[in-house]
PDB file of N, CA and C in Angstrom:
ATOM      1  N   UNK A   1      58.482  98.450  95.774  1.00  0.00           N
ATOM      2  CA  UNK A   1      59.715  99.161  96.029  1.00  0.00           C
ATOM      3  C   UNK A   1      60.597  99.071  94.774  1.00  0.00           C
ATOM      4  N   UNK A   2      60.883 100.221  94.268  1.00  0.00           N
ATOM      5  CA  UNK A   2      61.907 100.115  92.877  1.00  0.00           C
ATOM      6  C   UNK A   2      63.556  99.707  93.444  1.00  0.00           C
ATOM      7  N   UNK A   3      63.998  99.453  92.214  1.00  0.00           N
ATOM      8  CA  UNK A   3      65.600  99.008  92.683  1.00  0.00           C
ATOM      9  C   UNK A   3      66.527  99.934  93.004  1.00  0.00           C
ATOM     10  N   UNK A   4      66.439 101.330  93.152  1.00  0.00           N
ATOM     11  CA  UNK A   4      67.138 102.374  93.194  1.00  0.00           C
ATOM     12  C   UNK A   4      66.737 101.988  94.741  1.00  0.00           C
ATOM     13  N   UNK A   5      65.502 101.846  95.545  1.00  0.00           N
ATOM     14  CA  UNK A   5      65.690 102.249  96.921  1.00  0.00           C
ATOM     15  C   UNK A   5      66.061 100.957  97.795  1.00  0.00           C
ATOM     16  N   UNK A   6      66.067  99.737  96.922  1.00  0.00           N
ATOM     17  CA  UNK A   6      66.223  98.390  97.052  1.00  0.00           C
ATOM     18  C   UNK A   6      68.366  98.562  97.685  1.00  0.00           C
ATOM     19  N   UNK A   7      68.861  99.416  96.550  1.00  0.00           N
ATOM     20  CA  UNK A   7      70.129  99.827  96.459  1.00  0.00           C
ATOM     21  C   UNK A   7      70.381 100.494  97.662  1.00  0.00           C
ATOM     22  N   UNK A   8      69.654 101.886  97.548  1.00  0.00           N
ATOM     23  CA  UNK A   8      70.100 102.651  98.716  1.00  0.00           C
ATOM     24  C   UNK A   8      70.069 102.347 100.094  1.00  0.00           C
ATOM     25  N   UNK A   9      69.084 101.394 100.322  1.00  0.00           N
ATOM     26  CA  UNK A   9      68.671 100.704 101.857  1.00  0.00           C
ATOM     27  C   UNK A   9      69.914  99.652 102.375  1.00  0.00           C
ATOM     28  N   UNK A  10      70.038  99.174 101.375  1.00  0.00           N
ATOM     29  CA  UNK A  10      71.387  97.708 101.454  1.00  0.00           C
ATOM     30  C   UNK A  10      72.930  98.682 101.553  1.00  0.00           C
ATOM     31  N   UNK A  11      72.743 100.031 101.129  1.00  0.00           N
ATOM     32  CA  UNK A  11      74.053 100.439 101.097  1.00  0.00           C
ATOM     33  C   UNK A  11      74.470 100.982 102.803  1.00  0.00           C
ATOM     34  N   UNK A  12      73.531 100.600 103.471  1.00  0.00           N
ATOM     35  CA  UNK A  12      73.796 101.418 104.847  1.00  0.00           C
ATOM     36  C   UNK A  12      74.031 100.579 105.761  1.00  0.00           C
ATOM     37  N   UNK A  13      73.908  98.939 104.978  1.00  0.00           N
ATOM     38  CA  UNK A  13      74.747  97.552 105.805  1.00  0.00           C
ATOM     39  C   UNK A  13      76.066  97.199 105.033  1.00  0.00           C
ATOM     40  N   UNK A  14      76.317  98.078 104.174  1.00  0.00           N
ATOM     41  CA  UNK A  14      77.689  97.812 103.686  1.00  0.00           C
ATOM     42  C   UNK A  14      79.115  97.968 104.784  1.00  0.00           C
ATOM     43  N   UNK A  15      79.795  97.222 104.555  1.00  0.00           N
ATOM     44  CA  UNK A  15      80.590  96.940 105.498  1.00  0.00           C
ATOM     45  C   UNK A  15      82.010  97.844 104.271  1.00  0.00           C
ATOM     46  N   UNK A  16      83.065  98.219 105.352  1.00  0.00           N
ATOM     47  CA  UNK A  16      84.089  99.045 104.602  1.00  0.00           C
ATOM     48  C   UNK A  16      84.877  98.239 103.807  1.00  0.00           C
ATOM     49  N   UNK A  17      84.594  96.952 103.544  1.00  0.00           N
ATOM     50  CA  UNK A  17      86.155  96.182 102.942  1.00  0.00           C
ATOM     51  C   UNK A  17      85.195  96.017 101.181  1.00  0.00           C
ATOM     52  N   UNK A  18      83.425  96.210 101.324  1.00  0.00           N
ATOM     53  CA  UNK A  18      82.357  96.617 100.112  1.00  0.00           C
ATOM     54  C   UNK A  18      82.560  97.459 100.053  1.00  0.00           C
ATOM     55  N   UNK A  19      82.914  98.969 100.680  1.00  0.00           N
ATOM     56  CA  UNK A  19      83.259 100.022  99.919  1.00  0.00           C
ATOM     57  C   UNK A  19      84.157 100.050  99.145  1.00  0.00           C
ATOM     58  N   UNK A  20      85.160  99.455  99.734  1.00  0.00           N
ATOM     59  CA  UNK A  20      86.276  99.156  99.173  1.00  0.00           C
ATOM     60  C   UNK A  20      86.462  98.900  97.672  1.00  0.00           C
ATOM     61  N   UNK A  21      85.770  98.048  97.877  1.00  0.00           N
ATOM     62  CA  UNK A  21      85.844  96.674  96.435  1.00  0.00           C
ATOM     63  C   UNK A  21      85.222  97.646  95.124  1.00  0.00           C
ATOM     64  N   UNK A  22      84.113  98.486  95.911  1.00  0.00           N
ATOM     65  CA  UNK A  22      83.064  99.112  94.549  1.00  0.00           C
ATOM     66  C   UNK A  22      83.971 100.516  94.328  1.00  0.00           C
ATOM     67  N   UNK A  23      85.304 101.017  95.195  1.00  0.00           N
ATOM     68  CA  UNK A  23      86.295 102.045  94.630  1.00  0.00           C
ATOM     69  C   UNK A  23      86.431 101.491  93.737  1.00  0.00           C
ATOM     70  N   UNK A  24      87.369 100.153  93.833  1.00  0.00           N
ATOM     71  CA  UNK A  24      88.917  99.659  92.761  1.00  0.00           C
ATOM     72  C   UNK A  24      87.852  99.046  91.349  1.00  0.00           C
ATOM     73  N   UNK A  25      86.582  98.759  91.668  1.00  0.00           N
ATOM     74  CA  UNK A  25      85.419  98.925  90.147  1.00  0.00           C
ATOM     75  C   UNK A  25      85.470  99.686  89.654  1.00  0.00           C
ATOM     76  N   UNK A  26      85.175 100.976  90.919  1.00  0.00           N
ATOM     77  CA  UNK A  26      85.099 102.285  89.672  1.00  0.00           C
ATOM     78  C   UNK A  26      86.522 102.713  88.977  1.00  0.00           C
ATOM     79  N   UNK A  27      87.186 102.656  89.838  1.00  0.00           N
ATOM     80  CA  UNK A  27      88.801 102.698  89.317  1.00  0.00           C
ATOM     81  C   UNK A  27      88.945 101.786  88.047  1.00  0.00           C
ATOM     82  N   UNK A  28      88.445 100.511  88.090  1.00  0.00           N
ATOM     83  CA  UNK A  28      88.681  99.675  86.753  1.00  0.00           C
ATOM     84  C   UNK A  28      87.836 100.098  85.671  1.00  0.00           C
ATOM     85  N   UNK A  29      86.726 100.830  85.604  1.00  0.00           N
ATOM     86  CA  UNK A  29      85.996 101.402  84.407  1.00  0.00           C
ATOM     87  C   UNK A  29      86.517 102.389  83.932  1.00  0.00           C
ATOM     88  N   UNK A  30      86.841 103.119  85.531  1.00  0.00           N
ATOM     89  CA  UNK A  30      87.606 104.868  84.947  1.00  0.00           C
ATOM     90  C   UNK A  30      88.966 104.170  83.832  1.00  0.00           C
ATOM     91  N   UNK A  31      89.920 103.083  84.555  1.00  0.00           N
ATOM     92  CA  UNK A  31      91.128 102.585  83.483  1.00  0.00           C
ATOM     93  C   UNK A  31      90.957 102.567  82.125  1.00  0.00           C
ATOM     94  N   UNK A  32      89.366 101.785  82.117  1.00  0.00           N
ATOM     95  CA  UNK A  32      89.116 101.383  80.906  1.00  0.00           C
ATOM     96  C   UNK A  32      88.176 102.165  80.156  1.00  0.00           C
ATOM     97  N   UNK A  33      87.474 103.077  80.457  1.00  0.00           N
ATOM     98  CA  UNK A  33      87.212 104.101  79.828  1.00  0.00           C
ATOM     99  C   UNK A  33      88.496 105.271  79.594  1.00  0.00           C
ATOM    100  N   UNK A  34      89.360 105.452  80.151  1.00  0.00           N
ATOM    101  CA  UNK A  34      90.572 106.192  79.571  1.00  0.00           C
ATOM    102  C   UNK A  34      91.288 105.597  78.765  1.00  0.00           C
ATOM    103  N   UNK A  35      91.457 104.240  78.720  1.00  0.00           N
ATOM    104  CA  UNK A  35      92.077 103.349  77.570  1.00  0.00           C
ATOM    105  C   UNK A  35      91.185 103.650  75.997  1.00  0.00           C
ATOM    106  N   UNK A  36      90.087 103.447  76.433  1.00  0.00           N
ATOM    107  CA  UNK A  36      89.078 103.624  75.235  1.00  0.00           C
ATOM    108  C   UNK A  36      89.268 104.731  74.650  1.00  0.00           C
ATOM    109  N   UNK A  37      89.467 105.811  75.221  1.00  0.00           N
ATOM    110  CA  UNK A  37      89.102 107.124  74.526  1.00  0.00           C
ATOM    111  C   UNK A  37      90.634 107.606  74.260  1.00  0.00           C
ATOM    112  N   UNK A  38      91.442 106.861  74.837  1.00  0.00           N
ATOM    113  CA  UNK A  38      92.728 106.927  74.357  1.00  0.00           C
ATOM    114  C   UNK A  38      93.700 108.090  75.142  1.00  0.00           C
ATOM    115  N   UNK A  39      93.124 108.172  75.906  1.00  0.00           N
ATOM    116  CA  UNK A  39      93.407 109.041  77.363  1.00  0.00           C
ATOM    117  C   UNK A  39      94.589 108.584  78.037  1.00  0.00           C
ATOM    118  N   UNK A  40      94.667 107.816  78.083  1.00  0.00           N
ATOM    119  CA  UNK A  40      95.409 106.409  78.771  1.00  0.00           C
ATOM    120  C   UNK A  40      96.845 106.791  78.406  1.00  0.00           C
ATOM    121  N   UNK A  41      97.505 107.668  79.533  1.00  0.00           N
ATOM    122  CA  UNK A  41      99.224 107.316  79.382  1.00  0.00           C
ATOM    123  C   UNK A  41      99.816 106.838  81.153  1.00  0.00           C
ATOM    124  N   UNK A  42     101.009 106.956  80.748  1.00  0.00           N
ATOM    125  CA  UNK A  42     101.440 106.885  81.973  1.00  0.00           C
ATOM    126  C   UNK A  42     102.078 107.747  82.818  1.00  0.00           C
ATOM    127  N   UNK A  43     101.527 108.416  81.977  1.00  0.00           N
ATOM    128  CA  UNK A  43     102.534 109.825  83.460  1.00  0.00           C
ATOM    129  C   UNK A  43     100.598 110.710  83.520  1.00  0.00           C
ATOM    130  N   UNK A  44      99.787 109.946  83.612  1.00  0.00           N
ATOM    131  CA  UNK A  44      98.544 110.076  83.607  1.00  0.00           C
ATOM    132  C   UNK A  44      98.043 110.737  85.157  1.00  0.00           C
ATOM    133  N   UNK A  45      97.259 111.723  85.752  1.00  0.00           N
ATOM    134  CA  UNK A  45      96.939 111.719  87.076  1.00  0.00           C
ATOM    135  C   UNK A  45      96.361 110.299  88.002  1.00  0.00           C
ATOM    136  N   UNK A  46      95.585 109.880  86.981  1.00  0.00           N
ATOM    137  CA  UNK A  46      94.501 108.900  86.958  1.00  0.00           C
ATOM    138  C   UNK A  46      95.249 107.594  86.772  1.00  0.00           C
ATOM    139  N   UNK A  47      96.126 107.617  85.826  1.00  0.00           N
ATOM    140  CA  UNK A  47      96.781 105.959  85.560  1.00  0.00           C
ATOM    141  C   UNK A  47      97.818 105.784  87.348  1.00  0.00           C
ATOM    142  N   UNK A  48      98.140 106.707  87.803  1.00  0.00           N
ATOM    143  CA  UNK A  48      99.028 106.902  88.257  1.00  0.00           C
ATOM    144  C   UNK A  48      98.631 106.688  90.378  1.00  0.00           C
ATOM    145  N   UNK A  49      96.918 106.724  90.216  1.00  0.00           N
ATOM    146  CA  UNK A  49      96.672 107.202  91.329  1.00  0.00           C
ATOM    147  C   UNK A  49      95.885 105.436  91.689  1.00  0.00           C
ATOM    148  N   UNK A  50      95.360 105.363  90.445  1.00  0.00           N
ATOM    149  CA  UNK A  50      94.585 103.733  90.144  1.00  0.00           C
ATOM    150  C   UNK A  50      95.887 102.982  90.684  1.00  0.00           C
ATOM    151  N   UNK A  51      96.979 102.839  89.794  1.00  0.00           N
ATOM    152  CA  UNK A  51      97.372 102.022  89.483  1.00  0.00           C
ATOM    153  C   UNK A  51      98.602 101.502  90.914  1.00  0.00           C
ATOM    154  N   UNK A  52      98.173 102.866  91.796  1.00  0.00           N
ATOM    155  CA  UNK A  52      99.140 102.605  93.181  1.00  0.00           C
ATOM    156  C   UNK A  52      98.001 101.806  93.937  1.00  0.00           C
ATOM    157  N   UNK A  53      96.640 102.308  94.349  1.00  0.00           N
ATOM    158  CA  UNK A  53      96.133 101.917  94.841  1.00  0.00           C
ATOM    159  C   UNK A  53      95.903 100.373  94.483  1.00  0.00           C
ATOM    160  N   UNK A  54      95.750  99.650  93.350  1.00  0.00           N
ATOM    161  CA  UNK A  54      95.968  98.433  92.571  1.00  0.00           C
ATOM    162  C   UNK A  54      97.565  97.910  94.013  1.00  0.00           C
ATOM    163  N   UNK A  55      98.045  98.339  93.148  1.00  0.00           N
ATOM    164  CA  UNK A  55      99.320  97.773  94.067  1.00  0.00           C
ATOM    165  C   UNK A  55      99.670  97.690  95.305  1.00  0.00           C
ATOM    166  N   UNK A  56      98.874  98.607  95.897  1.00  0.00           N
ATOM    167  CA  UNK A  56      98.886  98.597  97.390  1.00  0.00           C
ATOM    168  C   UNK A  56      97.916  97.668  97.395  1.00  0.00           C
ATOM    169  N   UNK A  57      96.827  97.447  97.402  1.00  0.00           N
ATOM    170  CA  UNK A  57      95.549  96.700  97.584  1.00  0.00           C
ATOM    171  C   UNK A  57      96.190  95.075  97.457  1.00  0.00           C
ATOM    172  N   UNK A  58      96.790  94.836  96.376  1.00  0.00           N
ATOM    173  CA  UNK A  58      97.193  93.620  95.876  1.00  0.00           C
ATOM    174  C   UNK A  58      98.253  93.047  97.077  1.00  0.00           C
ATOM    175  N   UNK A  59      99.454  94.141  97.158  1.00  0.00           N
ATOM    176  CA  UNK A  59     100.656  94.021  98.144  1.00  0.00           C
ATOM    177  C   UNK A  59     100.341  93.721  99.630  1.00  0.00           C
ATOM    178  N   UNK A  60      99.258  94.447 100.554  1.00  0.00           N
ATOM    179  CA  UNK A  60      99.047  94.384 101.371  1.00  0.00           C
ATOM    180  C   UNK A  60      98.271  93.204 101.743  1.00  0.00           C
ATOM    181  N   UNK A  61      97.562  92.902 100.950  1.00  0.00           N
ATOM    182  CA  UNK A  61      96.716  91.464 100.554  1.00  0.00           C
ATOM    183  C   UNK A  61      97.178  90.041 100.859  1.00  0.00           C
ATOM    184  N   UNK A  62      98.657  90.123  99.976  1.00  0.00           N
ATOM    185  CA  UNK A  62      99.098  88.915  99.824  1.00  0.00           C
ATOM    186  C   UNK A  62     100.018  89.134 101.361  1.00  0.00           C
ATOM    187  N   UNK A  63     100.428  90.139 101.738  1.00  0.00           N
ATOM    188  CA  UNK A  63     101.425  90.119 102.841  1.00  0.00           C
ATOM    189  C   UNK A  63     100.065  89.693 104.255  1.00  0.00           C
ATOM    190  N   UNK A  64      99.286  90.060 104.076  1.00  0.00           N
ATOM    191  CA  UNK A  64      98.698  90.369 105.408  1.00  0.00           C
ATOM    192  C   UNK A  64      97.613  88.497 105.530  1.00  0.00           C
ATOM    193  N   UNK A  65      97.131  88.204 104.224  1.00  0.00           N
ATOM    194  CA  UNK A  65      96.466  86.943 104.164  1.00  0.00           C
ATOM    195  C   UNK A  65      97.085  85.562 104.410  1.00  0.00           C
ATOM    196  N   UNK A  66      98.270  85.739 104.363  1.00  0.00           N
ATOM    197  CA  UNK A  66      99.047  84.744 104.120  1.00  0.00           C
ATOM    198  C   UNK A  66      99.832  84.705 105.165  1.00  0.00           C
ATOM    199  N   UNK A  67      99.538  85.608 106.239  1.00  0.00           N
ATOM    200  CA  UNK A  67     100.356  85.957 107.540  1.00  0.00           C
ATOM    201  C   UNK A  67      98.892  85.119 108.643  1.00  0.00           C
ATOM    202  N   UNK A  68      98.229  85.666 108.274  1.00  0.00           N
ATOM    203  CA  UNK A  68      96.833  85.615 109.105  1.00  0.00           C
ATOM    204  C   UNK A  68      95.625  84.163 108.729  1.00  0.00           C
ATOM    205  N   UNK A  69      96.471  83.729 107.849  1.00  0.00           N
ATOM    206  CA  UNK A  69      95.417  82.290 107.132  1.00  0.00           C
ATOM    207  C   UNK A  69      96.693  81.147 107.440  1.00  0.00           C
ATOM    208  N   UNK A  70      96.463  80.171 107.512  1.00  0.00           N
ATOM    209  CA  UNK A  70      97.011  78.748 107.130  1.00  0.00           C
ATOM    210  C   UNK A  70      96.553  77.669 106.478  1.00  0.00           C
ATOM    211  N   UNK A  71      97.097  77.406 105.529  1.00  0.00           N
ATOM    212  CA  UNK A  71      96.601  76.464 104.726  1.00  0.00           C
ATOM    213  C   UNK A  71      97.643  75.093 105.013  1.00  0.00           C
ATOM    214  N   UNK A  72      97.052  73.773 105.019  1.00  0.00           N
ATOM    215  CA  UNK A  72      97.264  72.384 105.526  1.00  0.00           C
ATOM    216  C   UNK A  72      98.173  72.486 104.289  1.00  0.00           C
ATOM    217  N   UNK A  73      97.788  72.235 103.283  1.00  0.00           N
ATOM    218  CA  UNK A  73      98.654  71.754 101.770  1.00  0.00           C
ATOM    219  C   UNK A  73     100.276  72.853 101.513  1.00  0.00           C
ATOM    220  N   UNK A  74      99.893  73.912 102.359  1.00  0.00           N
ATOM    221  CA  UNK A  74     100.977  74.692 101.732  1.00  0.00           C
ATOM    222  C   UNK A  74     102.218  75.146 102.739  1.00  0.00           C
ATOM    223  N   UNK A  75     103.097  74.572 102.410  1.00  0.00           N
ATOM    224  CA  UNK A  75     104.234  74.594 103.459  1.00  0.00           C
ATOM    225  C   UNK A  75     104.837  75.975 103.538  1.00  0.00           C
ATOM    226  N   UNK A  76     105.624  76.342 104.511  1.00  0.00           N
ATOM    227  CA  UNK A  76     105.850  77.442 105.245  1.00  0.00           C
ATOM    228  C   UNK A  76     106.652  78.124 104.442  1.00  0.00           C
ATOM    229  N   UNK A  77     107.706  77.919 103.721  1.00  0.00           N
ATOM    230  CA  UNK A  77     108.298  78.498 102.869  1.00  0.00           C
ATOM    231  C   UNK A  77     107.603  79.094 101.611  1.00  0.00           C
ATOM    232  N   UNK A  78     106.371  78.451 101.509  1.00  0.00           N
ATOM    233  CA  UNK A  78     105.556  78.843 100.112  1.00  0.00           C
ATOM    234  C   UNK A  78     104.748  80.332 100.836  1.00  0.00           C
ATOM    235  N   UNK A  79     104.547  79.846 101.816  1.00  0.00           N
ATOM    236  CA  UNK A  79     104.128  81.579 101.814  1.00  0.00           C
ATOM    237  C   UNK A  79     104.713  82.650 102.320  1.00  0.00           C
ATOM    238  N   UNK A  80     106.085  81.909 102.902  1.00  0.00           N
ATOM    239  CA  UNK A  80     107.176  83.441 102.610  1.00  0.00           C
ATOM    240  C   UNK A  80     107.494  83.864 101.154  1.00  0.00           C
ATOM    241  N   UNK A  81     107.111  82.946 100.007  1.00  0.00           N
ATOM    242  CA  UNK A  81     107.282  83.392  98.761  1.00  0.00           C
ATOM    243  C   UNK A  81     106.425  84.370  98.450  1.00  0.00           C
ATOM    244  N   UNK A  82     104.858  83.612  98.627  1.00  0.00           N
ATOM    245  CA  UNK A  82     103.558  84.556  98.309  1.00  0.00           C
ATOM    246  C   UNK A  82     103.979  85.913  99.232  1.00  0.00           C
ATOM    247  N   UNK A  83     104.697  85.927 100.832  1.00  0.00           N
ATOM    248  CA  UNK A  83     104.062  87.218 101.203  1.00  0.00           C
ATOM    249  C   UNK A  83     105.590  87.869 100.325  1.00  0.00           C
ATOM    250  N   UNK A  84     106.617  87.351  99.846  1.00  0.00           N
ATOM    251  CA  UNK A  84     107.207  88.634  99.268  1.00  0.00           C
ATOM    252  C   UNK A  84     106.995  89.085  97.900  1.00  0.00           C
ATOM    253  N   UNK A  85     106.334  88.321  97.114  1.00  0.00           N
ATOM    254  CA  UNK A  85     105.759  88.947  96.152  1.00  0.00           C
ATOM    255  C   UNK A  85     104.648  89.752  96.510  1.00  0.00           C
ATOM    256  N   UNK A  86     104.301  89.869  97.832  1.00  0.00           N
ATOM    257  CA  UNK A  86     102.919  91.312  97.822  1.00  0.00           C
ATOM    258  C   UNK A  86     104.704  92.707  98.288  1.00  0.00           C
ATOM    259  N   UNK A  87     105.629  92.244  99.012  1.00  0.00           N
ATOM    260  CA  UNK A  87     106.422  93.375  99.639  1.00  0.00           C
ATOM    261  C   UNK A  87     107.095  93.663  97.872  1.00  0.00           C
ATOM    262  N   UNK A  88     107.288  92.880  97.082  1.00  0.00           N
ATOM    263  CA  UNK A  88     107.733  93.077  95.740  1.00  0.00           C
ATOM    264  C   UNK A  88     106.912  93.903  95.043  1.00  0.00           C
ATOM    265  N   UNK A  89     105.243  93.561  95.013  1.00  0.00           N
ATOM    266  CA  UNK A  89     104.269  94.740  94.517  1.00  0.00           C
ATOM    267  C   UNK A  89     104.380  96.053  94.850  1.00  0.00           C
ATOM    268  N   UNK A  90     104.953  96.098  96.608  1.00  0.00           N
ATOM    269  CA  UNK A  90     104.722  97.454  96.897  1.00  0.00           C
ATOM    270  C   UNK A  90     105.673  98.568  96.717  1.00  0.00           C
ATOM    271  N   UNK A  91     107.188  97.658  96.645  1.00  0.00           N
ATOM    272  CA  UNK A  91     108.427  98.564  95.717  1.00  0.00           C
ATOM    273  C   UNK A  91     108.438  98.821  94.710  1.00  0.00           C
ATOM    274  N   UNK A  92     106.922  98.253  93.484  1.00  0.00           N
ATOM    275  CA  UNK A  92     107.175  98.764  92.456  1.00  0.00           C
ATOM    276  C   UNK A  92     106.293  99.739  91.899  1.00  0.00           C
ATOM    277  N   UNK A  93     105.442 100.471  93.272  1.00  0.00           N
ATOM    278  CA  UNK A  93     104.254 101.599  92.771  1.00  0.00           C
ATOM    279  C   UNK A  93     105.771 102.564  92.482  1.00  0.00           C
ATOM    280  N   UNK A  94     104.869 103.402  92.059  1.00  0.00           N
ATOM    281  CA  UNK A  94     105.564 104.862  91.506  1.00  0.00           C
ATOM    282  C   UNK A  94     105.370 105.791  92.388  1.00  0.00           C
ATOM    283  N   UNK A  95     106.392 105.701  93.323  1.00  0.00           N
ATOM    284  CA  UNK A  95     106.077 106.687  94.475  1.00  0.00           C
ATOM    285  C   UNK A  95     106.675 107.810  93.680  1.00  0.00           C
ATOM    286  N   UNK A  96     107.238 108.356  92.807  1.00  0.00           N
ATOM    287  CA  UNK A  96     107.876 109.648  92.899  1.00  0.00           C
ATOM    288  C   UNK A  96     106.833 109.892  92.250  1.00  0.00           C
ATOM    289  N   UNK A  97     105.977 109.645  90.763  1.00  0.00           N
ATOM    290  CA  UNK A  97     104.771 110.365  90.434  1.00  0.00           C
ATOM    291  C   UNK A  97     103.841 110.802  91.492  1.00  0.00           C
ATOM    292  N   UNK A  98     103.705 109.184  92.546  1.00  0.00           N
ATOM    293  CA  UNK A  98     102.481 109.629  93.528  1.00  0.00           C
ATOM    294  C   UNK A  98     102.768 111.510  93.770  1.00  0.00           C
ATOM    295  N   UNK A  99     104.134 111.644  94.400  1.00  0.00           N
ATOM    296  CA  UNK A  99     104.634 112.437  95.557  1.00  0.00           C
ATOM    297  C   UNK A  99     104.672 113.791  94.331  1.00  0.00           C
ATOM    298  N   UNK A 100     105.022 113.576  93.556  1.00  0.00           N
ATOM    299  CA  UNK A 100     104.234 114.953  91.780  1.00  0.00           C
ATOM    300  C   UNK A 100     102.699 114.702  92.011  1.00  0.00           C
ATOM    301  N   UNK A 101     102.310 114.279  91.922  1.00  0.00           N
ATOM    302  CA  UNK A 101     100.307 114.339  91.998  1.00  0.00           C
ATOM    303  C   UNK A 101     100.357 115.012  93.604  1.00  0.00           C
ATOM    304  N   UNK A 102     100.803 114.725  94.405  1.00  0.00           N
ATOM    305  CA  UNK A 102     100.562 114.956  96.185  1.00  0.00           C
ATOM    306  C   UNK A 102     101.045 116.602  96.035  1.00  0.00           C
ATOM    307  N   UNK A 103     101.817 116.968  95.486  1.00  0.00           N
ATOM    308  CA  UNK A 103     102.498 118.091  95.771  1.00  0.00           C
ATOM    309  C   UNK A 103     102.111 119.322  94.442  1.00  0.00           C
ATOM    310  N   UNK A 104     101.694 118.552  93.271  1.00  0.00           N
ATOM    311  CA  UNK A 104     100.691 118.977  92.464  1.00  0.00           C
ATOM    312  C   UNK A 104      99.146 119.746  93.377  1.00  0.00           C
ATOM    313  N   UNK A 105      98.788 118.900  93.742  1.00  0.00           N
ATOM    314  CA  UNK A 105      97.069 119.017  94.278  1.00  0.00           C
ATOM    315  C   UNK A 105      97.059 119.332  95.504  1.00  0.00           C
ATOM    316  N   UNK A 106      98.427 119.538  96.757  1.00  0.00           N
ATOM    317  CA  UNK A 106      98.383 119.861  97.853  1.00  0.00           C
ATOM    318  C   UNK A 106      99.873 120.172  98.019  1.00  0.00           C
ATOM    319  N   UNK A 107      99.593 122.022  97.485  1.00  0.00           N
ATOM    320  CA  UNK A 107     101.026 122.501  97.553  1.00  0.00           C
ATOM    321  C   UNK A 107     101.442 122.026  99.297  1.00  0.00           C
ATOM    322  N   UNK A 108     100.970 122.609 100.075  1.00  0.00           N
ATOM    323  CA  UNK A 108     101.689 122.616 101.072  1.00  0.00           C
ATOM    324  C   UNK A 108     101.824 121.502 101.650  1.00  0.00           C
ATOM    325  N   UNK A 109     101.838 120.141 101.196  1.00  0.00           N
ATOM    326  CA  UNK A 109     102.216 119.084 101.741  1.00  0.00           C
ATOM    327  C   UNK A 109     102.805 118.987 100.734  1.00  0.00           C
ATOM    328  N   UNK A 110     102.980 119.678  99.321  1.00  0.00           N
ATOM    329  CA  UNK A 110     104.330 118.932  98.887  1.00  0.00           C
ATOM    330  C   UNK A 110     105.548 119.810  98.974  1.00  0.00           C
ATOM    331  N   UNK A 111     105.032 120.949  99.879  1.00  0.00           N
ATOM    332  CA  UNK A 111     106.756 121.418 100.011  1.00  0.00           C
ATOM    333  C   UNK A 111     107.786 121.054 101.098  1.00  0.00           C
ATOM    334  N   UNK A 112     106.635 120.068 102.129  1.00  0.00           N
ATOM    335  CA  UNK A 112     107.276 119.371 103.351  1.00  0.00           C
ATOM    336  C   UNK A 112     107.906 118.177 102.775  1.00  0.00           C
ATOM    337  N   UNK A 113     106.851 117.662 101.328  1.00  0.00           N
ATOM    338  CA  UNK A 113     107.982 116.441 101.255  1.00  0.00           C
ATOM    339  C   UNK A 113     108.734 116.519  99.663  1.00  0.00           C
ATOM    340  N   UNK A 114     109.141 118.067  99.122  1.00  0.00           N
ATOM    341  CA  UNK A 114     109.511 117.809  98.171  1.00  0.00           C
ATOM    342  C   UNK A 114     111.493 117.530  98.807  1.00  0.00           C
ATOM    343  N   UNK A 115     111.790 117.330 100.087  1.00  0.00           N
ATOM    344  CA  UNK A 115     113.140 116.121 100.381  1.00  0.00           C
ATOM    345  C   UNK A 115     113.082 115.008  99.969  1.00  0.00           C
ATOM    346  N   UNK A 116     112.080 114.526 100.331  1.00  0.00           N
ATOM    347  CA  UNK A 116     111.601 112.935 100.239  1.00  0.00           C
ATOM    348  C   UNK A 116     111.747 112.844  98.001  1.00  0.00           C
ATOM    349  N   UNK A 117     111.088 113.706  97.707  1.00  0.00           N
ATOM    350  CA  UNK A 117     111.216 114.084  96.449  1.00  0.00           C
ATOM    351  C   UNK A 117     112.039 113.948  95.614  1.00  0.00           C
ATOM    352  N   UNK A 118     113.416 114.588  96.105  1.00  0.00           N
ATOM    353  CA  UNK A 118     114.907 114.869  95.672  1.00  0.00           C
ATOM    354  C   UNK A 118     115.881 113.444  95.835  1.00  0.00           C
ATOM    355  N   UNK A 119     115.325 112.745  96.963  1.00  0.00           N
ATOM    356  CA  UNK A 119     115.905 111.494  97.684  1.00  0.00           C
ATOM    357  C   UNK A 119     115.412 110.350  96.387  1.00  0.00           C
ATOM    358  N   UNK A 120     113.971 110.080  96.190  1.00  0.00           N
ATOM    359  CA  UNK A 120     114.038 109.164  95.279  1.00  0.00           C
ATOM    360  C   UNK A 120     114.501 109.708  93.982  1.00  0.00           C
ATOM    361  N   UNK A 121     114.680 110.547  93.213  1.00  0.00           N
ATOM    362  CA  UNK A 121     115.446 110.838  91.958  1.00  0.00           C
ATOM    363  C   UNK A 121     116.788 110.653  91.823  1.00  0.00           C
ATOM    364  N   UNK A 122     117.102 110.086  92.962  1.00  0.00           N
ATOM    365  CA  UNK A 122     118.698 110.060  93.347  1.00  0.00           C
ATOM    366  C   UNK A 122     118.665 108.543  92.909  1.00  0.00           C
ATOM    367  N   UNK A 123     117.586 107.455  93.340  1.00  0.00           N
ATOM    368  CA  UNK A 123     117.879 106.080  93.537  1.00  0.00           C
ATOM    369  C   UNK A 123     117.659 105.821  91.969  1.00  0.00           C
ATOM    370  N   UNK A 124     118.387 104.257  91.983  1.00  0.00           N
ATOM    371  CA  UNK A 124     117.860 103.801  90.185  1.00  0.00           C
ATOM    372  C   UNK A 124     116.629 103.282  90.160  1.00  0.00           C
TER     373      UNK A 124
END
């Protein structure tokens, strides 16, 4: 049996939190192959779409693990710290680019939320 079907057979016991993981890979090559070739800005489709999902992934992580785990050594206040540094990750994606890419690539959902649009250009 070659390793291509070794691959494809194991991919049909993959569980969704392995799909997962082999997105935010490909997401980290796509980063770093756009860094390489010098592609790489920040008002980027791609820097912009990675780099929320990064932050959500990370944010939801620390809020949701640290809600749902207990650790003996680590007292209760330490992980109201950890879970607000994941709610701190998640105020600092770039929702107004997201909501330019959303309304870019799906006019008609971005003319329902180009309010939502107008509302964050207002905040600092």
């Amino acid at each position: 049996m070659t390793l291509a079907k070794k691959i494809l057979e194991s991919d049909r016991d993959m569980k969704a939190y392995q799909i997962y993981f082999i997105i935010l890979k490909i997401l980290v090559v796509a980063q770093i192959a756009a860094i390489y070739f010098k592609k790489h800005t920040e008002d980027s489709d791609i820097f912009i779409i990675s780099d929320t999902v990064f932050k959500l992934s990370a944010g939801i992580f620390l809020i949701s693990f640290f809600l749902i785990h207990k650790f003996p050594g680590l007292e209760f206040e330490d992980t109201l710290i950890l879970r607000f540094a994941g709610v701190i990750i998640l105020f600092d994606i770039d929702y107004l680019g997201l909501l330019k890419i959303i309304s870019k690539y799906v006019p008609l959902l971005g003319e329902s939320i180009s309010p939502l649009e107008k509302t964050l250009k207002k905040l600092p």
